[in-house]
N, C-alpha and C. Protein backbone atom coordinates (compact mmCIF):
# COMPACT_ATOMS: atom_id res chain seq x y z
N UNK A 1 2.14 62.11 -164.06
CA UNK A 1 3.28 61.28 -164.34
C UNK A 1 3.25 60.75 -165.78
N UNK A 2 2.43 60.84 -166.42
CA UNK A 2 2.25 60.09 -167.75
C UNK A 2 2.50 60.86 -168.93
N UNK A 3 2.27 62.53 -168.31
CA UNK A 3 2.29 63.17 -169.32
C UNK A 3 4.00 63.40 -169.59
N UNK A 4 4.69 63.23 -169.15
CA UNK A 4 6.26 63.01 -169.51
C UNK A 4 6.80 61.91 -170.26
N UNK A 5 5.92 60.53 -169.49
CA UNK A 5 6.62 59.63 -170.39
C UNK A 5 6.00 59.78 -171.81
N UNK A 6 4.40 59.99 -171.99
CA UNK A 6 4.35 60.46 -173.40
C UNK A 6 4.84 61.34 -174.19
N UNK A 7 5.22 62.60 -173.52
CA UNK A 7 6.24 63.36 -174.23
C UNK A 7 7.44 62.89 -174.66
N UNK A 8 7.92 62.22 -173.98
CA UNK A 8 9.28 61.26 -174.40
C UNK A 8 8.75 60.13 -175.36
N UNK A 9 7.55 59.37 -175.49
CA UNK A 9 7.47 58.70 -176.53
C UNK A 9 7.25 59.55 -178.06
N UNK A 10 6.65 60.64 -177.59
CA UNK A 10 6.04 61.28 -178.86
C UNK A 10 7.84 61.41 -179.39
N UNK A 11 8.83 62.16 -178.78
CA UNK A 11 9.95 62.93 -179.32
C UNK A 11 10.92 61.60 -179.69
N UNK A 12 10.83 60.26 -179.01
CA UNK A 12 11.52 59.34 -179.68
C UNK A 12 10.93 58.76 -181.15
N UNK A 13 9.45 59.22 -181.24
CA UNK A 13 8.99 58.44 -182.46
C UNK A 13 9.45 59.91 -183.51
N UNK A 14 9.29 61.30 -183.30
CA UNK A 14 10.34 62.28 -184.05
C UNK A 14 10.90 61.82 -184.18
N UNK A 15 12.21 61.53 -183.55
CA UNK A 15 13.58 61.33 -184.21
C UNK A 15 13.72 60.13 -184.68
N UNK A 16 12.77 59.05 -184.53
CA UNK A 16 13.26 57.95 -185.79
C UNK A 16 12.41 58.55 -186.59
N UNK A 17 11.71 59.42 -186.99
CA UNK A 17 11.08 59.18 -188.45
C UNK A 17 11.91 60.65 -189.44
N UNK A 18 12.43 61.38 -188.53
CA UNK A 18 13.53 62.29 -188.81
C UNK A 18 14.63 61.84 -189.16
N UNK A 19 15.13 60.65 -188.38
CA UNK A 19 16.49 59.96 -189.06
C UNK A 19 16.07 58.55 -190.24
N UNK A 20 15.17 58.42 -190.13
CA UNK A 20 14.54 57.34 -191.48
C UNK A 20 14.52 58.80 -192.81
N UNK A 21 13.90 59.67 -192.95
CA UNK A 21 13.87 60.58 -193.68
C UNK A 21 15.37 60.66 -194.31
N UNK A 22 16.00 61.59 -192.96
CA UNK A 22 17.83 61.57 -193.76
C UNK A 22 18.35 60.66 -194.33
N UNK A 23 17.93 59.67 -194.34
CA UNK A 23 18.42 58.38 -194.27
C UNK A 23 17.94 57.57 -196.27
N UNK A 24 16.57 58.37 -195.81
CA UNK A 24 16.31 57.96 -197.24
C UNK A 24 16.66 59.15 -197.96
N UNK A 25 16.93 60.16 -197.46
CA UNK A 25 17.18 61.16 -199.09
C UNK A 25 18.65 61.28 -199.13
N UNK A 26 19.61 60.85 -198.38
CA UNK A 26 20.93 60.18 -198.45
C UNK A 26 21.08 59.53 -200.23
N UNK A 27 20.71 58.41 -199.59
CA UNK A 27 20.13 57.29 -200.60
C UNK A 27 19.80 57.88 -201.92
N UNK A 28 18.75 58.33 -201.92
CA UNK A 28 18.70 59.31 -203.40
C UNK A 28 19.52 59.94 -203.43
N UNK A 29 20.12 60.98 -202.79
CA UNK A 29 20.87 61.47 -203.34
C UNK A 29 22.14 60.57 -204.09
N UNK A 30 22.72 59.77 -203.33
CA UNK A 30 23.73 58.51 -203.59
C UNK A 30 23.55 57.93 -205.23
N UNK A 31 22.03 57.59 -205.60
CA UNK A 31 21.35 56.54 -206.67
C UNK A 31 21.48 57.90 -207.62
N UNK A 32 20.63 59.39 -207.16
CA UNK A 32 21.15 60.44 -208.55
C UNK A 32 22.60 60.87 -208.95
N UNK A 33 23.19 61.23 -208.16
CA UNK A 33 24.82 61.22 -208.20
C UNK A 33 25.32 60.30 -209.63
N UNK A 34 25.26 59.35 -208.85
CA UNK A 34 25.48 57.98 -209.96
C UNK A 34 25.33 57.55 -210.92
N UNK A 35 23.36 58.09 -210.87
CA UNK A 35 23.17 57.83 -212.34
C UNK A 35 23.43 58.78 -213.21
N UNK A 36 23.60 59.85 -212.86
CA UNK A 36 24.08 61.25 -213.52
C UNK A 36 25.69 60.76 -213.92
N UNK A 37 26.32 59.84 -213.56
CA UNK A 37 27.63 59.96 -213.38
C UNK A 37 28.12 58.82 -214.80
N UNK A 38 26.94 57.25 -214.38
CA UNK A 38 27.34 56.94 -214.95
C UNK A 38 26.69 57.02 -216.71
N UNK A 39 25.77 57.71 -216.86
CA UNK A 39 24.92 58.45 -218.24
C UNK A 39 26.11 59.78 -218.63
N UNK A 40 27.01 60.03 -218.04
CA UNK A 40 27.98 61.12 -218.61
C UNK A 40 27.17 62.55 -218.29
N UNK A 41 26.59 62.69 -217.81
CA UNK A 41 25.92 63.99 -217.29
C UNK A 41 26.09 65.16 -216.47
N UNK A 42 25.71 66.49 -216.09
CA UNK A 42 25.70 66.95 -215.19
C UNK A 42 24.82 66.97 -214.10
N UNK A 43 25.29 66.50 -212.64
CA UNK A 43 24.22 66.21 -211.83
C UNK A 43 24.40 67.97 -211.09
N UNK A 44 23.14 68.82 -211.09
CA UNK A 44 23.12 70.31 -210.82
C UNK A 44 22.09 70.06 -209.34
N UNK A 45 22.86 71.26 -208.70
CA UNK A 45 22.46 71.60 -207.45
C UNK A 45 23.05 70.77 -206.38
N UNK A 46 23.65 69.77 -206.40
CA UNK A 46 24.40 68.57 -205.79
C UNK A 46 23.22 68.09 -204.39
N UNK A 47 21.77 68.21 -205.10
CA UNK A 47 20.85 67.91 -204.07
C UNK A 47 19.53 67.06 -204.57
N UNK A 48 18.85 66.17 -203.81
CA UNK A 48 17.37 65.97 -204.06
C UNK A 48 16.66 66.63 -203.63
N UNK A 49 15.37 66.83 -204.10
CA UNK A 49 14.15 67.59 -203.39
C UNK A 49 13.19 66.59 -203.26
N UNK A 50 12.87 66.43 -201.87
CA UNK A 50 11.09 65.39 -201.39
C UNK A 50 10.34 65.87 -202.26
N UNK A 51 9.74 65.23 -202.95
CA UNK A 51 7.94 65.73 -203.68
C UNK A 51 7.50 64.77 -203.38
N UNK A 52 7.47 63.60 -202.68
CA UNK A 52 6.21 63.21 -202.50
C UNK A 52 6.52 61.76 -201.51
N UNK A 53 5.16 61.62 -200.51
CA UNK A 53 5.22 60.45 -199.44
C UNK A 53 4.05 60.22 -199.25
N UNK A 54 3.86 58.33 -199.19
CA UNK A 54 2.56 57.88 -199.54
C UNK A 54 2.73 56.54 -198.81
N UNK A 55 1.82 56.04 -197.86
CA UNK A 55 1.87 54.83 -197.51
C UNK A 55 1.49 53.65 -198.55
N UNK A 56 2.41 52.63 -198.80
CA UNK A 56 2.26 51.75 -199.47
C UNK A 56 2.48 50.51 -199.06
N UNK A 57 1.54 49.69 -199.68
CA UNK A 57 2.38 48.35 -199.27
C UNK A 57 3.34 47.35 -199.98
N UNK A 58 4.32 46.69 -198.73
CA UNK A 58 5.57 46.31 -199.01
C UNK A 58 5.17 44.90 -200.11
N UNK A 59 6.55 44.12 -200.18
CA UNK A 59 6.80 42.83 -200.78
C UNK A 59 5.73 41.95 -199.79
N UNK A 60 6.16 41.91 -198.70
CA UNK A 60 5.64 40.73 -197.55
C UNK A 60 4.43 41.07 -196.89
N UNK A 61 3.36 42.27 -197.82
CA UNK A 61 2.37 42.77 -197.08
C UNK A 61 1.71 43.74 -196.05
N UNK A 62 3.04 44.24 -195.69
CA UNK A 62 3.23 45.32 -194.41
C UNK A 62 3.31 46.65 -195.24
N UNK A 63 2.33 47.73 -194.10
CA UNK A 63 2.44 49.24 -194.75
C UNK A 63 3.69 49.30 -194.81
N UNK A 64 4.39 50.45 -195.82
CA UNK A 64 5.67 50.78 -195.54
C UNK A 64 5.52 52.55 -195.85
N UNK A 65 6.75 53.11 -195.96
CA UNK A 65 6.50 54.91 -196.74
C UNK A 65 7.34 54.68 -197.85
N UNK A 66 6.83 55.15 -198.77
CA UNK A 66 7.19 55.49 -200.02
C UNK A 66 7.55 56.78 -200.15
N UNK A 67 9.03 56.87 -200.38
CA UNK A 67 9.13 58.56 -200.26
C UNK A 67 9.28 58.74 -201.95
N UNK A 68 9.03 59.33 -202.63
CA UNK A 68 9.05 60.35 -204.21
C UNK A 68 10.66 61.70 -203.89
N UNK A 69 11.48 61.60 -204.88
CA UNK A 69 12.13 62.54 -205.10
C UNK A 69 13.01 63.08 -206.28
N UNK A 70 13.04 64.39 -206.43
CA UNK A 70 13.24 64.82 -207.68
C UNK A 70 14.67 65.10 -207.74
N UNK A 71 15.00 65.46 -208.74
CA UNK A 71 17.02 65.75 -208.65
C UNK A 71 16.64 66.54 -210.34
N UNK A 72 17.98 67.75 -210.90
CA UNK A 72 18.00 67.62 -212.16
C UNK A 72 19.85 67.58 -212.63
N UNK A 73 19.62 67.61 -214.01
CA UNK A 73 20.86 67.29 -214.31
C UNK A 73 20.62 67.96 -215.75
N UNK A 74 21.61 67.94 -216.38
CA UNK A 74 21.78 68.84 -217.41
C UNK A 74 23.24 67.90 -218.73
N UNK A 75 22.58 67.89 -219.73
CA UNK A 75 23.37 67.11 -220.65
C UNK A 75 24.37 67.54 -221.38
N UNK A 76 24.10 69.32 -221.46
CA UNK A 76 24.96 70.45 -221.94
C UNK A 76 24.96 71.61 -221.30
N UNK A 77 24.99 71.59 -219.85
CA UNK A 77 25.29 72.66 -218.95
C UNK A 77 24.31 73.66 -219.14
N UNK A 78 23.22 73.38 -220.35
CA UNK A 78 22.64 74.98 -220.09
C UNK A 78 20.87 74.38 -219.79
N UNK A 79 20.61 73.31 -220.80
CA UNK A 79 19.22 73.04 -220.45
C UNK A 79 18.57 72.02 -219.00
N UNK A 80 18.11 72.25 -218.17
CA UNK A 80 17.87 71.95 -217.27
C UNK A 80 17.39 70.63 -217.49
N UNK A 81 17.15 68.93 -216.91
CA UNK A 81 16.19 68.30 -217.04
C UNK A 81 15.64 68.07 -215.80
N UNK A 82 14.69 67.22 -215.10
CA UNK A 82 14.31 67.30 -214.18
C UNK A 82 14.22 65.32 -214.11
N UNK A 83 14.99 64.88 -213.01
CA UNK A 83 14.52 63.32 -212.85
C UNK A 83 14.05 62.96 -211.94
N UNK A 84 13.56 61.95 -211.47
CA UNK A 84 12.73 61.22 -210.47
C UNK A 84 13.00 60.12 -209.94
N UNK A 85 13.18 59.78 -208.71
CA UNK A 85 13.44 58.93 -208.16
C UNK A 85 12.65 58.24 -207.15
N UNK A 86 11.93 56.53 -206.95
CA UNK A 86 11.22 56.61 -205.78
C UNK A 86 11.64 55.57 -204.83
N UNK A 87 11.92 55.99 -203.47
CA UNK A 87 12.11 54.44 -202.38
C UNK A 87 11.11 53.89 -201.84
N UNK A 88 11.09 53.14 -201.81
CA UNK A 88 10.22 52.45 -200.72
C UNK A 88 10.75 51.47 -199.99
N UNK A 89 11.03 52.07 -198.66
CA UNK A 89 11.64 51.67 -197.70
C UNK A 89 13.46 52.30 -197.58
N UNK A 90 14.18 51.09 -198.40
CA UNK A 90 15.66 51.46 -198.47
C UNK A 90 15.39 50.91 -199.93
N UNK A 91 14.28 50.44 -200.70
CA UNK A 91 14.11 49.72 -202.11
C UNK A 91 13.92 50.74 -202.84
N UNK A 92 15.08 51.02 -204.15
CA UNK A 92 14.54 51.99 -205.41
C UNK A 92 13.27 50.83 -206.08
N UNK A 93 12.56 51.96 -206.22
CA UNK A 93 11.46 50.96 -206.62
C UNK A 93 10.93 51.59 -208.23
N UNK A 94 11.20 52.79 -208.64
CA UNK A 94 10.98 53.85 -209.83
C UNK A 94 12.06 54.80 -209.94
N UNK A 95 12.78 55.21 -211.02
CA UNK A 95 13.25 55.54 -211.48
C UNK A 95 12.90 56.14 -213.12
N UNK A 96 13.02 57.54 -212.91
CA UNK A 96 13.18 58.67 -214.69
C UNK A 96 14.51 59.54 -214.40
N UNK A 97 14.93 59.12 -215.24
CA UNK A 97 16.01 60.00 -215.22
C UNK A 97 17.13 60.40 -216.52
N UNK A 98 18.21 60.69 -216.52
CA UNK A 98 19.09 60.67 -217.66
C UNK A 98 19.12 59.08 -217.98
N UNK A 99 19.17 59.08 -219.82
CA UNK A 99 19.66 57.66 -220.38
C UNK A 99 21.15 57.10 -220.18
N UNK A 100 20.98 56.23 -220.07
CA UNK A 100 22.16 55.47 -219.83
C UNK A 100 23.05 55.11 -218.36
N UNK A 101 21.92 55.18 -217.62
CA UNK A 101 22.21 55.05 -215.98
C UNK A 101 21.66 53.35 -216.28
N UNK A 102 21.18 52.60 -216.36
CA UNK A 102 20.27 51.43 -215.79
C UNK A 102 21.29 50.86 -215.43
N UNK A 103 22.72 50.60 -215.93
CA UNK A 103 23.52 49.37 -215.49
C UNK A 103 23.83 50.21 -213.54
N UNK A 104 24.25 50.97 -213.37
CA UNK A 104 24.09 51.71 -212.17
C UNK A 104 22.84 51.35 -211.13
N UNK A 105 21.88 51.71 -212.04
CA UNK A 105 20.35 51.64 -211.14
C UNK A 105 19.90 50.13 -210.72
N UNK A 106 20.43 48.99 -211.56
CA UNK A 106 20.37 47.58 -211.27
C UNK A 106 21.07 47.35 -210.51
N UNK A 107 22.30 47.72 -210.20
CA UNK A 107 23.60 47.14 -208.98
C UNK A 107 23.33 48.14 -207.92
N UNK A 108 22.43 49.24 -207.89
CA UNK A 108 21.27 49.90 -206.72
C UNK A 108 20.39 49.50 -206.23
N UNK A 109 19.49 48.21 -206.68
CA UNK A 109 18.66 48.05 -206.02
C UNK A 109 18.92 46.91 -205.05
């Protein structure tokens, strides 16, 4: 009898950490968009890529995940750049990217 309800706990703790995931690369995607948008840029591939997740700890002391993600954009359609973005939690917490995003990236966090 137990081995069901653990199967059902294991597949409910999947899908929140599957919908926390979408949830945060939403988000990036949302914060690169923007800052690409408002720096006058091209934001290319109309996507983020995960590179990187790391337990960290929060403001109030508690582990949290830190997800890392990359985006690029292009200033004259031909040279590629590559930017970076990091959450922790639903918090931009790091940001590289095209110049002239910060007024964007401040009314983001």
């Amino acid at each position: 009898m137990s081995g069901p309800i653990l199967l059902m706990i294991l597949a409910a703790a999947a899908a929140a950490w599957w919908s926390a995931s979408r949830a945060a690369a939403e988000r990036a995607e949302r914060i690169g968009r923007e800052a690409c948008r408002a720096a006058g840029v091209q934001w290319l591939d109309q996507t983020v890529h995960a590179s990187g997740l790391r337990l960290r700890r929060r403001e109030d002391g508690r582990l949290g995940v830190e997800r890392s993600f990359r985006f690029e954009y292009s200033s004259d359609g031909v040279e590629r750049s590559v930017g970076k973005l990091v959450l922790r939690g639903d918090e931009l917490v790091g940001f590289v990217g095209p110049v002239g995003a910060e007024g964007v990236l401040e009314a983001m966090r």
